[in-house]
C-alpha atoms as a PDB file:
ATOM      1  CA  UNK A   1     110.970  13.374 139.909  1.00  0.00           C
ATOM      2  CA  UNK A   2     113.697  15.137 142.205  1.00  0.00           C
ATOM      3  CA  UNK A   3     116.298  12.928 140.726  1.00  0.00           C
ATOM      4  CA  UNK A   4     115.971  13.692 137.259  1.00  0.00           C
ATOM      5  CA  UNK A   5     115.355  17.310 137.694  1.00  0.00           C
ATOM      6  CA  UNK A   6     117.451  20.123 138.699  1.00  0.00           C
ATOM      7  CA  UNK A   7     116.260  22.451 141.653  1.00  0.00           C
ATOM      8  CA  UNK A   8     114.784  24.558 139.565  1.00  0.00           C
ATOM      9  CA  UNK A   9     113.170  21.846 137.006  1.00  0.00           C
ATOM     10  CA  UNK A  10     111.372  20.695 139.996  1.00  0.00           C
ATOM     11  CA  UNK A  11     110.024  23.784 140.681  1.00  0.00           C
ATOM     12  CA  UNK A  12     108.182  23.916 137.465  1.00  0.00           C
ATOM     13  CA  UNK A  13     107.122  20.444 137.811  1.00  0.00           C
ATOM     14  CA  UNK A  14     105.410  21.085 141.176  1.00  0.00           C
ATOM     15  CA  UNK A  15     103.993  23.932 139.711  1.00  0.00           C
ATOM     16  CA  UNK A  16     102.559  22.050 137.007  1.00  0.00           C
ATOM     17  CA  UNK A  17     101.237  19.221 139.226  1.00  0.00           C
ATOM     18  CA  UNK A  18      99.887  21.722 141.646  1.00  0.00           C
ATOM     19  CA  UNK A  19      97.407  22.777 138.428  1.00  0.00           C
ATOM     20  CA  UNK A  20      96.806  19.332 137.604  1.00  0.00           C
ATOM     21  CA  UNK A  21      95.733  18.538 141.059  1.00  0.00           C
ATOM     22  CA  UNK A  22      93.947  21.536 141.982  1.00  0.00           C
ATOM     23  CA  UNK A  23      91.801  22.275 138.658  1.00  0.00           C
ATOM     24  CA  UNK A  24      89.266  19.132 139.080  1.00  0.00           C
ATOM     25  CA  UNK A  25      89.188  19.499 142.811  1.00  0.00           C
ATOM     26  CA  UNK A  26      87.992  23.515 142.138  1.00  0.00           C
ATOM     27  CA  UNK A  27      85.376  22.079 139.663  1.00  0.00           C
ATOM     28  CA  UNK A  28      83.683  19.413 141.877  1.00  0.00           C
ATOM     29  CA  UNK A  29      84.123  21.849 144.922  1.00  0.00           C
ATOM     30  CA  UNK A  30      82.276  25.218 143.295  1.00  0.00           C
ATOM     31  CA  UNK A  31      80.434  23.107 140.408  1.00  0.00           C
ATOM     32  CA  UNK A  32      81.962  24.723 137.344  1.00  0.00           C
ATOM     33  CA  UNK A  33      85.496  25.420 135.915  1.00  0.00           C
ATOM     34  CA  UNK A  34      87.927  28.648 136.576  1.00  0.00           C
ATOM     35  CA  UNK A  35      87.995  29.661 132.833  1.00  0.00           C
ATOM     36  CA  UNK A  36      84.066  29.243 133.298  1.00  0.00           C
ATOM     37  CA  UNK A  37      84.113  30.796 136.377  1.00  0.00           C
ATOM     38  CA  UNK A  38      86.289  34.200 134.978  1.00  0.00           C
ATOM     39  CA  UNK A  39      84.317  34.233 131.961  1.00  0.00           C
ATOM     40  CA  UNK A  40      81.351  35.111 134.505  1.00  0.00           C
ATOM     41  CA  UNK A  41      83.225  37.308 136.733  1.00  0.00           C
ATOM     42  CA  UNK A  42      83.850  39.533 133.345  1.00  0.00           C
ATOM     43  CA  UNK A  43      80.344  39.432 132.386  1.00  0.00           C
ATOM     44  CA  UNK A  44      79.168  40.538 135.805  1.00  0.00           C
ATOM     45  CA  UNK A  45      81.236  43.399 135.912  1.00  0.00           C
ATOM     46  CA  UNK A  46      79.561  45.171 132.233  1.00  0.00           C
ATOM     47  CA  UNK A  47      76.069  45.119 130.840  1.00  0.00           C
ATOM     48  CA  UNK A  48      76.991  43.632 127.619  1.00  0.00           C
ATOM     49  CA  UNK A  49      80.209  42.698 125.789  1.00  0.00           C
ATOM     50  CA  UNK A  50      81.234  41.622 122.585  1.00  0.00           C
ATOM     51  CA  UNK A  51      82.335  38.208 122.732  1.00  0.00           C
ATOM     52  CA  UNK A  52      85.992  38.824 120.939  1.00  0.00           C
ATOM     53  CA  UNK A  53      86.432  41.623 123.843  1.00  0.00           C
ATOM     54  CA  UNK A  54      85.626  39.359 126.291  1.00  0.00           C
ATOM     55  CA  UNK A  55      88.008  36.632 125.078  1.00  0.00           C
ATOM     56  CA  UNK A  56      90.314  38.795 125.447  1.00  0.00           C
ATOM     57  CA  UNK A  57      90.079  39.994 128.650  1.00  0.00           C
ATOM     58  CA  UNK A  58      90.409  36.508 129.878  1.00  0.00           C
ATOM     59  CA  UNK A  59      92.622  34.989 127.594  1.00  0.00           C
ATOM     60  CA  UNK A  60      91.038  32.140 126.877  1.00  0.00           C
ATOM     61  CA  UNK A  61      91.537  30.703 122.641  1.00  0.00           C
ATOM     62  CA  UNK A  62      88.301  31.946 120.877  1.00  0.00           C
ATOM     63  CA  UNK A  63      86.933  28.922 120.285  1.00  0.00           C
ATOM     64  CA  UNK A  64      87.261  27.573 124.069  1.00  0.00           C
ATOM     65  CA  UNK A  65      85.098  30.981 124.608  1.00  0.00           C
ATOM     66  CA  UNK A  66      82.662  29.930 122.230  1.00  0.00           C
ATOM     67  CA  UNK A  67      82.414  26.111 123.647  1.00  0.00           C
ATOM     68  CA  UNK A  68      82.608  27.949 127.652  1.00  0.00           C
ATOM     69  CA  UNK A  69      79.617  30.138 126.675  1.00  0.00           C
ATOM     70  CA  UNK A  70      77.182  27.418 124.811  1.00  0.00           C
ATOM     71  CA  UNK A  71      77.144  25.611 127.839  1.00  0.00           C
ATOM     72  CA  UNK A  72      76.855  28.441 129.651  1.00  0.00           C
ATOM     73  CA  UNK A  73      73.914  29.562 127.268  1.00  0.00           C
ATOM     74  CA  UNK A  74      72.407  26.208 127.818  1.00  0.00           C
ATOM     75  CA  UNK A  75      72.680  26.474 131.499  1.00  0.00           C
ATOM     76  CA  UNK A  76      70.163  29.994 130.769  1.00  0.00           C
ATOM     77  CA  UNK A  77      73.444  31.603 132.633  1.00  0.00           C
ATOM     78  CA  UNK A  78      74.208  33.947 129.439  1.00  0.00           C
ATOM     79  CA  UNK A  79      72.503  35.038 126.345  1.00  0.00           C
ATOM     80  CA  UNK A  80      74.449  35.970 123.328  1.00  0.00           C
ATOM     81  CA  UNK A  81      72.857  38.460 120.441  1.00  0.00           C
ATOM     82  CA  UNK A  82      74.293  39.103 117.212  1.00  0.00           C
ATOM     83  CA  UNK A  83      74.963  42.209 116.275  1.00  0.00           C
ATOM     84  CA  UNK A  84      71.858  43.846 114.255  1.00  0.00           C
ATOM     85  CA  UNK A  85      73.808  45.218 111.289  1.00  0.00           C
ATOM     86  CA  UNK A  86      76.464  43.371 111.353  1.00  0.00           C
ATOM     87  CA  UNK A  87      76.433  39.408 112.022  1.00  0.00           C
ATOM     88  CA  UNK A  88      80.373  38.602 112.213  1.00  0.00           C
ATOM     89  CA  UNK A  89      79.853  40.157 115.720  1.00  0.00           C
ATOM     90  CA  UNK A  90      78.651  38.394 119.045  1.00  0.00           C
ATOM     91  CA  UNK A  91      77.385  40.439 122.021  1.00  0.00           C
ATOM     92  CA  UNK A  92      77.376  38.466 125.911  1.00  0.00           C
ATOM     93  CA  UNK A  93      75.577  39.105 128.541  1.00  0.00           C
ATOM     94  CA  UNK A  94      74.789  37.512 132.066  1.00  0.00           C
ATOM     95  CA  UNK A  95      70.924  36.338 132.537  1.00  0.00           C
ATOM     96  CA  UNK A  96      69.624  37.318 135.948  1.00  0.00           C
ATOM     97  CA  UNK A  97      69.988  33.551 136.664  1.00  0.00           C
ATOM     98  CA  UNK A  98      73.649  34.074 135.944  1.00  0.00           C
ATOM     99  CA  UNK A  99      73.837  37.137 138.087  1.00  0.00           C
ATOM    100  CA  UNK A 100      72.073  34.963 140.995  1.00  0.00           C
ATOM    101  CA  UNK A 101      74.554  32.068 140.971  1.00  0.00           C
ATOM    102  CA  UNK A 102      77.706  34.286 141.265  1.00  0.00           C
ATOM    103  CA  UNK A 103      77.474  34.889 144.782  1.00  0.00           C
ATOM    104  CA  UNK A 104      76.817  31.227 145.229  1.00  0.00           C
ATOM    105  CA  UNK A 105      79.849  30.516 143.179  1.00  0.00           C
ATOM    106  CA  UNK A 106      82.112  33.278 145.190  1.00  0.00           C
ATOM    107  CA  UNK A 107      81.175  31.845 148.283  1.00  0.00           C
ATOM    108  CA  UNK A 108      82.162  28.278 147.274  1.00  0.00           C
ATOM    109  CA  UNK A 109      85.692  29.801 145.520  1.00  0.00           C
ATOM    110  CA  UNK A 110      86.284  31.375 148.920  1.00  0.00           C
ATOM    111  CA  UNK A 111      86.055  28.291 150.871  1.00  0.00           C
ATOM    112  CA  UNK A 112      87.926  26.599 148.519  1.00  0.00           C
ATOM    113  CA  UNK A 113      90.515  29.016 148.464  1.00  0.00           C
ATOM    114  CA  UNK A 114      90.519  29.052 152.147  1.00  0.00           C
ATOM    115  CA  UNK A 115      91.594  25.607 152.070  1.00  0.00           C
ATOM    116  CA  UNK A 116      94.178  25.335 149.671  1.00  0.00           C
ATOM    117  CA  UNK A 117      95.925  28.317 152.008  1.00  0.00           C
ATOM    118  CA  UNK A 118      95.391  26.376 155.248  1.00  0.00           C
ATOM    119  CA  UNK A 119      97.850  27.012 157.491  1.00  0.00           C
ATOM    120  CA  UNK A 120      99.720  29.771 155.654  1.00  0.00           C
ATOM    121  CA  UNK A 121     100.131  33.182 157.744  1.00  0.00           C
ATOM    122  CA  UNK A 122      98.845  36.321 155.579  1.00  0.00           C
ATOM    123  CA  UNK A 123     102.519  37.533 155.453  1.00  0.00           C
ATOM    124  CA  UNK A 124     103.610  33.767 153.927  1.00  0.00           C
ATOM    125  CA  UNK A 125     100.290  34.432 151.209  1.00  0.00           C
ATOM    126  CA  UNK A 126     101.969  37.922 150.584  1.00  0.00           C
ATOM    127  CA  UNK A 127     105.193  36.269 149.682  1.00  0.00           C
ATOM    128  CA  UNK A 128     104.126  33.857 147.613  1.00  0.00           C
ATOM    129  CA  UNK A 129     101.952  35.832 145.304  1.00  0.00           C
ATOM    130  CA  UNK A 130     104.787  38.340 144.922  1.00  0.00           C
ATOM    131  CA  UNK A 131     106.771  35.273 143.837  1.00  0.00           C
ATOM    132  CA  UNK A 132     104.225  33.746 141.819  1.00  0.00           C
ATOM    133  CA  UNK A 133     103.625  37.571 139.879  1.00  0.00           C
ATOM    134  CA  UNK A 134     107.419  37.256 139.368  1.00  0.00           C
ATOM    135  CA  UNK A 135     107.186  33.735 137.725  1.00  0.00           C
ATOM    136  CA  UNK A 136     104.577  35.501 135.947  1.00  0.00           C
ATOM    137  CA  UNK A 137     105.954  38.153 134.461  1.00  0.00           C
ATOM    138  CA  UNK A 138     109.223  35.982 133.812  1.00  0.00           C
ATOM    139  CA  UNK A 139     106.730  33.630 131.708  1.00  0.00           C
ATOM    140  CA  UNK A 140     105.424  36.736 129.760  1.00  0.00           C
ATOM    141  CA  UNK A 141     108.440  38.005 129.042  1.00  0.00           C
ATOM    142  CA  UNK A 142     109.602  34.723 127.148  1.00  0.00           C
ATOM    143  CA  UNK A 143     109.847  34.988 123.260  1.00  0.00           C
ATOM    144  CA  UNK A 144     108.779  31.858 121.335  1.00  0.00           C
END
């Protein structure tokens, strides 16, 4: 790709491939998917949450939320309630089982992690997150 791509094209093409390589190794290393994976790191830090509050702390499209948490609902990981007097409304909440396999999932994002960062001093980690927040931020800032 370097010779059809300026040095900064290839940039975001390594970038890109980087997420297209590293998103099924995460699943078959921890067993579940990062958007699955955040959705339960929300959930573990409330009670309960409504479900269109929770999609938007991750920022994930509402109906991926919907598809993550039936699975997750058939997995006995959540429950989901509607709301009593009102029905339009969707309430989440981890089962203990959920609560259970978090740790189990941490410990397996870890060790993941851990390998993706071989070899990488803590000061070269530093510098790269600052320049990935930049990137970041840069995306965010884009109007489309």
């Amino acid at each position: 790709m370097k010779n059809s791509c300026s040095d900064e094209g290839e940039i975001l093409f390594q970038l890109n491939e980087i997420y297209k390589q590293m998103s099924p190794k995460f699943e078959r290393c921890t067993g579940i998917s990062q958007s699955r994976l955040e959705l339960l790191h929300k959930l573990f830090e409330v009670d309960e949450i409504s479900q269109t509050a929770l999609q938007k702390e991750v920022n994930i499209d509402s109906a991926a939320v919907t598809r993550h948490l039936k699975q997750l609902e058939l997995k006995e990981m959540v429950t989901r309630r509607k709301k009593p007097d009102d029905n339009r409304f969707t309430f989440v909440k981890l089962t203990e089982e959920g609560r259970e396999k978090i740790a189990a999932f941490r410990k397996e994002k870890e060790e993941f992690i851990g390998k993706v960062l071989k070899d990488f001093s803590e000061q070269e980690q530093t510098q790269l997150s600052t320049m990935l927040h930049r990137i970041q931020s840069n995306i965010e800032e884009i109007q489309y």
